[in-house]
PDB file of N, CA and C in Angstrom:
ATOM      1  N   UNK A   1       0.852  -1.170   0.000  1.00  0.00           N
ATOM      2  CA  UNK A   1       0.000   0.000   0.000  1.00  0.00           C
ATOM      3  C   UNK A   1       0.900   1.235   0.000  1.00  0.00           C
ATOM      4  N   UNK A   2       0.923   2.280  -0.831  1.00  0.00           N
ATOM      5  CA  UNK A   2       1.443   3.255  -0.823  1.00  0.00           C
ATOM      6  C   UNK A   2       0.810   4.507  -0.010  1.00  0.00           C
ATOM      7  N   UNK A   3       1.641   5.504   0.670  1.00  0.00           N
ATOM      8  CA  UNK A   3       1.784   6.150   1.483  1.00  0.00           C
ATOM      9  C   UNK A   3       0.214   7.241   1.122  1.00  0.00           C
ATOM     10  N   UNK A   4      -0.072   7.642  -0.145  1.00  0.00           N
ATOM     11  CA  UNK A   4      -1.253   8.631  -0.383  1.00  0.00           C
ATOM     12  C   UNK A   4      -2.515   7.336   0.329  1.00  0.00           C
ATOM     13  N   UNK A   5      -2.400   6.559  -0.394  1.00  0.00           N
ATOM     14  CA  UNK A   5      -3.232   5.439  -0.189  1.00  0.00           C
ATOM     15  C   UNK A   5      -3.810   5.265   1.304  1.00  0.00           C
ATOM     16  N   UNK A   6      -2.677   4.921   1.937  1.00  0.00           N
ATOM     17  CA  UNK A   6      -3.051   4.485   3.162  1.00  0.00           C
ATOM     18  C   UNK A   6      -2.984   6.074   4.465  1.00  0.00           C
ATOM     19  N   UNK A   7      -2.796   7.444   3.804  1.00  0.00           N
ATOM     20  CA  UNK A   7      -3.089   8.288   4.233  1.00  0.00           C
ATOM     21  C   UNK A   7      -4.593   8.661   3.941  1.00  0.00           C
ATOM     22  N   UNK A   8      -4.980   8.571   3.220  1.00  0.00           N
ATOM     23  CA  UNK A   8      -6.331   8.399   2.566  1.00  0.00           C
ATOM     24  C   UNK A   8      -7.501   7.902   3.293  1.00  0.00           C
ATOM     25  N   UNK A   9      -7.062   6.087   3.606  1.00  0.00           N
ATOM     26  CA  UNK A   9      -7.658   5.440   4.279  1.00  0.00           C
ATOM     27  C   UNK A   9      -7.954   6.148   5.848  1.00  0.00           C
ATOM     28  N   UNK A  10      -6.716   6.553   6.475  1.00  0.00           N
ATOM     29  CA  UNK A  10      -6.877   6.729   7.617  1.00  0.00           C
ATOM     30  C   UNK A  10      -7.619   8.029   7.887  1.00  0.00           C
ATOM     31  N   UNK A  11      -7.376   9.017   6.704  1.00  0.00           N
ATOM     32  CA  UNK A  11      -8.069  10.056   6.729  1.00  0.00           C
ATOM     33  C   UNK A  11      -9.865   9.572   7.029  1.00  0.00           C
ATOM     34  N   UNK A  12     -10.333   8.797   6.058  1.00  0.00           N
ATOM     35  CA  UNK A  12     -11.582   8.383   6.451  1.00  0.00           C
ATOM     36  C   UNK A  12     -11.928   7.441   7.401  1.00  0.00           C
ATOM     37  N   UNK A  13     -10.811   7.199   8.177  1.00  0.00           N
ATOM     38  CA  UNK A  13     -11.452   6.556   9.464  1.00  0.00           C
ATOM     39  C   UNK A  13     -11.139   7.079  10.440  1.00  0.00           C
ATOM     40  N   UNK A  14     -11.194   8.415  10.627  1.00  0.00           N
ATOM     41  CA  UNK A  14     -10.686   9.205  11.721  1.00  0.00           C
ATOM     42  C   UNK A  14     -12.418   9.973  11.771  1.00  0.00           C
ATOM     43  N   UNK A  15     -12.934  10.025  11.068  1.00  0.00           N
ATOM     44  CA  UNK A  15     -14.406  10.552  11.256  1.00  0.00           C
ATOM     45  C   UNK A  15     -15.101   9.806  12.175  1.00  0.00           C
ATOM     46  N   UNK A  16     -14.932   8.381  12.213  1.00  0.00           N
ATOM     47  CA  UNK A  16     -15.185   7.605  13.257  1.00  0.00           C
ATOM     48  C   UNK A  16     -15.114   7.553  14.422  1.00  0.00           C
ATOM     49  N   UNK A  17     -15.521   8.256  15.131  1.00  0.00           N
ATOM     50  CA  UNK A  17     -14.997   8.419  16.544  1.00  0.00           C
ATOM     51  C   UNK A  17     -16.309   7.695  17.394  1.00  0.00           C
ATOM     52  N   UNK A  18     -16.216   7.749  18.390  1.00  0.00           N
ATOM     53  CA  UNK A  18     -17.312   7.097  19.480  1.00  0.00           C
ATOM     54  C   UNK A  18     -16.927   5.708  19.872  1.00  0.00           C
ATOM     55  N   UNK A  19     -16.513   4.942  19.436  1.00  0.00           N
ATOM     56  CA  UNK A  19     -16.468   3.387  19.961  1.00  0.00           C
ATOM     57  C   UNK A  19     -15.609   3.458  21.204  1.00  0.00           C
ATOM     58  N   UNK A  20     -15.772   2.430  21.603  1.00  0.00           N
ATOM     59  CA  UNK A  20     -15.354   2.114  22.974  1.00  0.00           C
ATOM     60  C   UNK A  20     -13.478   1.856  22.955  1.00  0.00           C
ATOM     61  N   UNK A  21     -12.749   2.257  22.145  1.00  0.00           N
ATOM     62  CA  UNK A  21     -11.286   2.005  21.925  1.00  0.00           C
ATOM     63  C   UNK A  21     -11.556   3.653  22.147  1.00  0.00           C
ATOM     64  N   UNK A  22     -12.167   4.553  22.035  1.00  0.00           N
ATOM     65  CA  UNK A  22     -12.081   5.821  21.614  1.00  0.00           C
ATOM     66  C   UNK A  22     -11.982   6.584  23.157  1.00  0.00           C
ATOM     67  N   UNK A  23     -12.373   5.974  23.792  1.00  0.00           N
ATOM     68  CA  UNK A  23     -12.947   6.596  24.911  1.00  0.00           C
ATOM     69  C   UNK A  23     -11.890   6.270  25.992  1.00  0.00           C
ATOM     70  N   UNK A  24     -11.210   7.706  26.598  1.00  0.00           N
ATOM     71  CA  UNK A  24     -10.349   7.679  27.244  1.00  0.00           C
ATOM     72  C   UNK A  24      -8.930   7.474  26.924  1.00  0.00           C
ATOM     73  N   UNK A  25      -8.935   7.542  25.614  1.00  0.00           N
ATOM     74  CA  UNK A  25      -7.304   7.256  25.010  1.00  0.00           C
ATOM     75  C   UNK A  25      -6.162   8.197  25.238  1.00  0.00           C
ATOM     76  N   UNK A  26      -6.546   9.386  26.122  1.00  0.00           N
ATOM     77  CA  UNK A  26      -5.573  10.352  26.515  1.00  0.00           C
ATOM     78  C   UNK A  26      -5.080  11.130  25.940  1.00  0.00           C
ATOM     79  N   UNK A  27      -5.665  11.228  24.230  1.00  0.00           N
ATOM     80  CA  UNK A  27      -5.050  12.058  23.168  1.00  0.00           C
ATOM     81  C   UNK A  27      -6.251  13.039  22.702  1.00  0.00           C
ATOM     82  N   UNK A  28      -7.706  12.515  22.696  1.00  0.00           N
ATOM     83  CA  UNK A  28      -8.617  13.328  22.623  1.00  0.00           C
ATOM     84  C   UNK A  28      -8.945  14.899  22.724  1.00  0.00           C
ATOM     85  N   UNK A  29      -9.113  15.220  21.651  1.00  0.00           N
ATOM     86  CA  UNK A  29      -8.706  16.754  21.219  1.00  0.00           C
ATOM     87  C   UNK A  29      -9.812  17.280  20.429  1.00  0.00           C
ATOM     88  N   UNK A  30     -11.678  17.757  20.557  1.00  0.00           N
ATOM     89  CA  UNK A  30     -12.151  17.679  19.716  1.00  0.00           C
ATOM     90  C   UNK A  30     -12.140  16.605  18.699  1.00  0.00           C
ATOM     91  N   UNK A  31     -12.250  15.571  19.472  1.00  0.00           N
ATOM     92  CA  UNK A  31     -12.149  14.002  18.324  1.00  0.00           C
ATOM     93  C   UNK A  31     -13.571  14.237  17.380  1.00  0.00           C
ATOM     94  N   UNK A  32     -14.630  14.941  18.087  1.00  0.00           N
ATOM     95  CA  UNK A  32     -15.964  14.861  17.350  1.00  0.00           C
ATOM     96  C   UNK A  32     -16.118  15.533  16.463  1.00  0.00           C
ATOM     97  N   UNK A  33     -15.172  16.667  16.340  1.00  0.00           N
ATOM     98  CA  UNK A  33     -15.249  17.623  15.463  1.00  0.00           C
ATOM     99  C   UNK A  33     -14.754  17.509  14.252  1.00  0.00           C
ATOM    100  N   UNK A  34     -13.257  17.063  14.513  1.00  0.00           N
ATOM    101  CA  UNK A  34     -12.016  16.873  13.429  1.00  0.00           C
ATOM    102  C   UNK A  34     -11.389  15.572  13.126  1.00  0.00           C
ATOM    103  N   UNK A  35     -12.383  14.754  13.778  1.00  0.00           N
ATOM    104  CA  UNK A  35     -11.847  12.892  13.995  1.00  0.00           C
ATOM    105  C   UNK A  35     -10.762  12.850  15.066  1.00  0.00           C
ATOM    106  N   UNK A  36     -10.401  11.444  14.841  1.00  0.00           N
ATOM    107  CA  UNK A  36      -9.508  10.516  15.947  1.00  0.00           C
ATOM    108  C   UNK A  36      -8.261  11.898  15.970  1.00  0.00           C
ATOM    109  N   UNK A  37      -7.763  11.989  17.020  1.00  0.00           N
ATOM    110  CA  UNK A  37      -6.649  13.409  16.831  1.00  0.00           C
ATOM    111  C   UNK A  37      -5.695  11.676  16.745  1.00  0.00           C
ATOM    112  N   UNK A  38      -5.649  10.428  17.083  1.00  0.00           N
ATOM    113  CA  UNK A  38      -4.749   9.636  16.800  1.00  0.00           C
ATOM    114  C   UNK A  38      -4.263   9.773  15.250  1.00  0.00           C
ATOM    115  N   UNK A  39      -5.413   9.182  14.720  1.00  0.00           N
ATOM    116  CA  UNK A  39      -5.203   9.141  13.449  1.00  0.00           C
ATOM    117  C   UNK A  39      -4.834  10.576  12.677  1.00  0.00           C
ATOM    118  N   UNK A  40      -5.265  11.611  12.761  1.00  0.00           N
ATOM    119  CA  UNK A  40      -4.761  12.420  12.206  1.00  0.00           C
ATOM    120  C   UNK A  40      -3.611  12.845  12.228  1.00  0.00           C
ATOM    121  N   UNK A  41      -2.827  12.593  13.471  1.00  0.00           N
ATOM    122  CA  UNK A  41      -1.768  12.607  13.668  1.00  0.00           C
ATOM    123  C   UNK A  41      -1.060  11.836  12.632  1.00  0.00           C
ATOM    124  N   UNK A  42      -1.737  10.305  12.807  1.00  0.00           N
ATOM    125  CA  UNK A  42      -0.632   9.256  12.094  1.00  0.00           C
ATOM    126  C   UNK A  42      -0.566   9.826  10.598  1.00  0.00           C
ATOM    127  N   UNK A  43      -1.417  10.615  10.215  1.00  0.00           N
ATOM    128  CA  UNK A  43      -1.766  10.719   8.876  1.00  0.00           C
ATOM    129  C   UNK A  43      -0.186  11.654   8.504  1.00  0.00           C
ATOM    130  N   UNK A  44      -0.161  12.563   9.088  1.00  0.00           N
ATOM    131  CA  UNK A  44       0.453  13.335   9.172  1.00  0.00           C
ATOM    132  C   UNK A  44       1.995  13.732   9.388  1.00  0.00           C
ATOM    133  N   UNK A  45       2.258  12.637  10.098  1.00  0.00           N
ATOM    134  CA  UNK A  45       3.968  11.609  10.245  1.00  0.00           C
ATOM    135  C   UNK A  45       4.339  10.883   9.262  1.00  0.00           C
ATOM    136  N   UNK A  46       2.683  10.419   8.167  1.00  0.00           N
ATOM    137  CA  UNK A  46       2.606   9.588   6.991  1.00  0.00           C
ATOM    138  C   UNK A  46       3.391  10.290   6.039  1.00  0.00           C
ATOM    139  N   UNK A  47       2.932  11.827   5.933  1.00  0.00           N
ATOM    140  CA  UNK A  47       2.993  12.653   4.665  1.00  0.00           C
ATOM    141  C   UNK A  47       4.255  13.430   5.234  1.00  0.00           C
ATOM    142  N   UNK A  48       4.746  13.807   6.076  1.00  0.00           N
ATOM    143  CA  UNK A  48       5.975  14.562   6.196  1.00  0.00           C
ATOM    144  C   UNK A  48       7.073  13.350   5.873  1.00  0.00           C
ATOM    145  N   UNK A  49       7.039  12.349   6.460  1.00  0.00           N
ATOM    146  CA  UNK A  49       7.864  11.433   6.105  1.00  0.00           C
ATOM    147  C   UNK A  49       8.480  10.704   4.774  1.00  0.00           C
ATOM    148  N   UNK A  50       7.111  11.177   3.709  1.00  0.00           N
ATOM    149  CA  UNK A  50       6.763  10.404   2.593  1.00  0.00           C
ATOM    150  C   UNK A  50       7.452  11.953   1.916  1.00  0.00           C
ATOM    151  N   UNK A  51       7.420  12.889   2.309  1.00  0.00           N
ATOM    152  CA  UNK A  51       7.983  14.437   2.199  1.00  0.00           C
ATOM    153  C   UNK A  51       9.393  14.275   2.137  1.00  0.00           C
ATOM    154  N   UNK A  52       9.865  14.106   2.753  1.00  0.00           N
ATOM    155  CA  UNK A  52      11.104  13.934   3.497  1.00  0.00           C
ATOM    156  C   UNK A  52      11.935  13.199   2.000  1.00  0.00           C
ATOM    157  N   UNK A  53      11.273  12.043   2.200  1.00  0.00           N
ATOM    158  CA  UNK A  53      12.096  10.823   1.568  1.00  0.00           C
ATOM    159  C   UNK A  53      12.472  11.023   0.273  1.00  0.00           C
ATOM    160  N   UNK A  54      11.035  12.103  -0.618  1.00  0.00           N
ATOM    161  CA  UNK A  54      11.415  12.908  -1.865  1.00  0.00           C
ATOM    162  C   UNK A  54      12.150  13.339  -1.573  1.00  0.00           C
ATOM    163  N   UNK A  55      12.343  14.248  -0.618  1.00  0.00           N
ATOM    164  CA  UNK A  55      13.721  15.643  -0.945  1.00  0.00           C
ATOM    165  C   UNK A  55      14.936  14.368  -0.615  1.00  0.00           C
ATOM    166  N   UNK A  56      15.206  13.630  -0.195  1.00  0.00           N
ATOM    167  CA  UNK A  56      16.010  13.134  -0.125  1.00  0.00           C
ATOM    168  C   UNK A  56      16.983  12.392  -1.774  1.00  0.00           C
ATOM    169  N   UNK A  57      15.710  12.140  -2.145  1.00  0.00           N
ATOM    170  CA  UNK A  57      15.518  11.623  -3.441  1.00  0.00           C
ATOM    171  C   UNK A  57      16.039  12.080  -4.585  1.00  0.00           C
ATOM    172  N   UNK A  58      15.733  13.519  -4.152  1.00  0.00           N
ATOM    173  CA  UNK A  58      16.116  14.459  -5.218  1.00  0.00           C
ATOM    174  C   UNK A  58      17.435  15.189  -5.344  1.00  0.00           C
ATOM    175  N   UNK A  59      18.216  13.981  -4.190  1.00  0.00           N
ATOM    176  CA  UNK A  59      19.643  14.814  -4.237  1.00  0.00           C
ATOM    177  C   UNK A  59      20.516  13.221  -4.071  1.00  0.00           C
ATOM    178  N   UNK A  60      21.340  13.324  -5.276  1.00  0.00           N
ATOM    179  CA  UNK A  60      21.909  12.123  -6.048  1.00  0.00           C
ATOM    180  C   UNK A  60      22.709  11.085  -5.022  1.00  0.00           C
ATOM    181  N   UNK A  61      23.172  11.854  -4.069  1.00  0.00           N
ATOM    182  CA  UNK A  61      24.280  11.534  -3.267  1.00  0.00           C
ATOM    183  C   UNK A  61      23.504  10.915  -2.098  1.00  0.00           C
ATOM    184  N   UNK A  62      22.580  11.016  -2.080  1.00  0.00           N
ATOM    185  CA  UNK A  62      21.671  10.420  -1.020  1.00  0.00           C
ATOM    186  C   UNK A  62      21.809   8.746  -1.084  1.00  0.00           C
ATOM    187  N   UNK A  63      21.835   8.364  -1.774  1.00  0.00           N
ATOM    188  CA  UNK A  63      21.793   6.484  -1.964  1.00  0.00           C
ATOM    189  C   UNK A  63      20.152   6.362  -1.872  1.00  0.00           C
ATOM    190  N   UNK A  64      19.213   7.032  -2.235  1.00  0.00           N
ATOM    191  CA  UNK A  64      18.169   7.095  -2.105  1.00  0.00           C
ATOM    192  C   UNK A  64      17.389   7.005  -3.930  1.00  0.00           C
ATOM    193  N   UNK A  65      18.224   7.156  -4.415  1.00  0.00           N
ATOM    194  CA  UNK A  65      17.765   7.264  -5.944  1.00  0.00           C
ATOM    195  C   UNK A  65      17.302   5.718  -6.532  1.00  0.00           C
ATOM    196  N   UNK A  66      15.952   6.002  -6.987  1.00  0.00           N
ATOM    197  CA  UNK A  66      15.661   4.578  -7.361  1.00  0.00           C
ATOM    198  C   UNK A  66      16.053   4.294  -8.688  1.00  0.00           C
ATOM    199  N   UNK A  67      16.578   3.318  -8.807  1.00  0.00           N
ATOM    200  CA  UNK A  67      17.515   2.585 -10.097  1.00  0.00           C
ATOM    201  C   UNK A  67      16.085   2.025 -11.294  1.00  0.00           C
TER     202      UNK A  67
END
């Protein structure tokens, strides 16, 4: 699964909030408003990371260049 993909996914399951995993998780931040603040988070470590790895990419000397 690639990184848009499975940012995607999590994006739409962060609207989900209420179940009983939800409740009391210590991260809760307007979860009802803006979804799981978990998941949005993860979403978000997804795409800076997936960020990252381009710029890395884009500079030859990196050992990062795909063949």
């Amino acid at each position: 699964m690639e990184h848009k993909e499975l940012t995607a996914q999590l994006c739409r399951m962060s609207v989900e909030t209420g179940s009983l995993m939800c409740l009391g998780c210590g991260y809760e931040h307007n979860c009802g408003i803006h979804g799981c603040a978990l998941l949005r988070q993860a979403v978000k470590t997804i795409e800076n990371q997936a960020a990252a790895i381009e710029d890395l990419r884009d500079h030859e000397c990196s050992g990062l260049i795909e063949e």
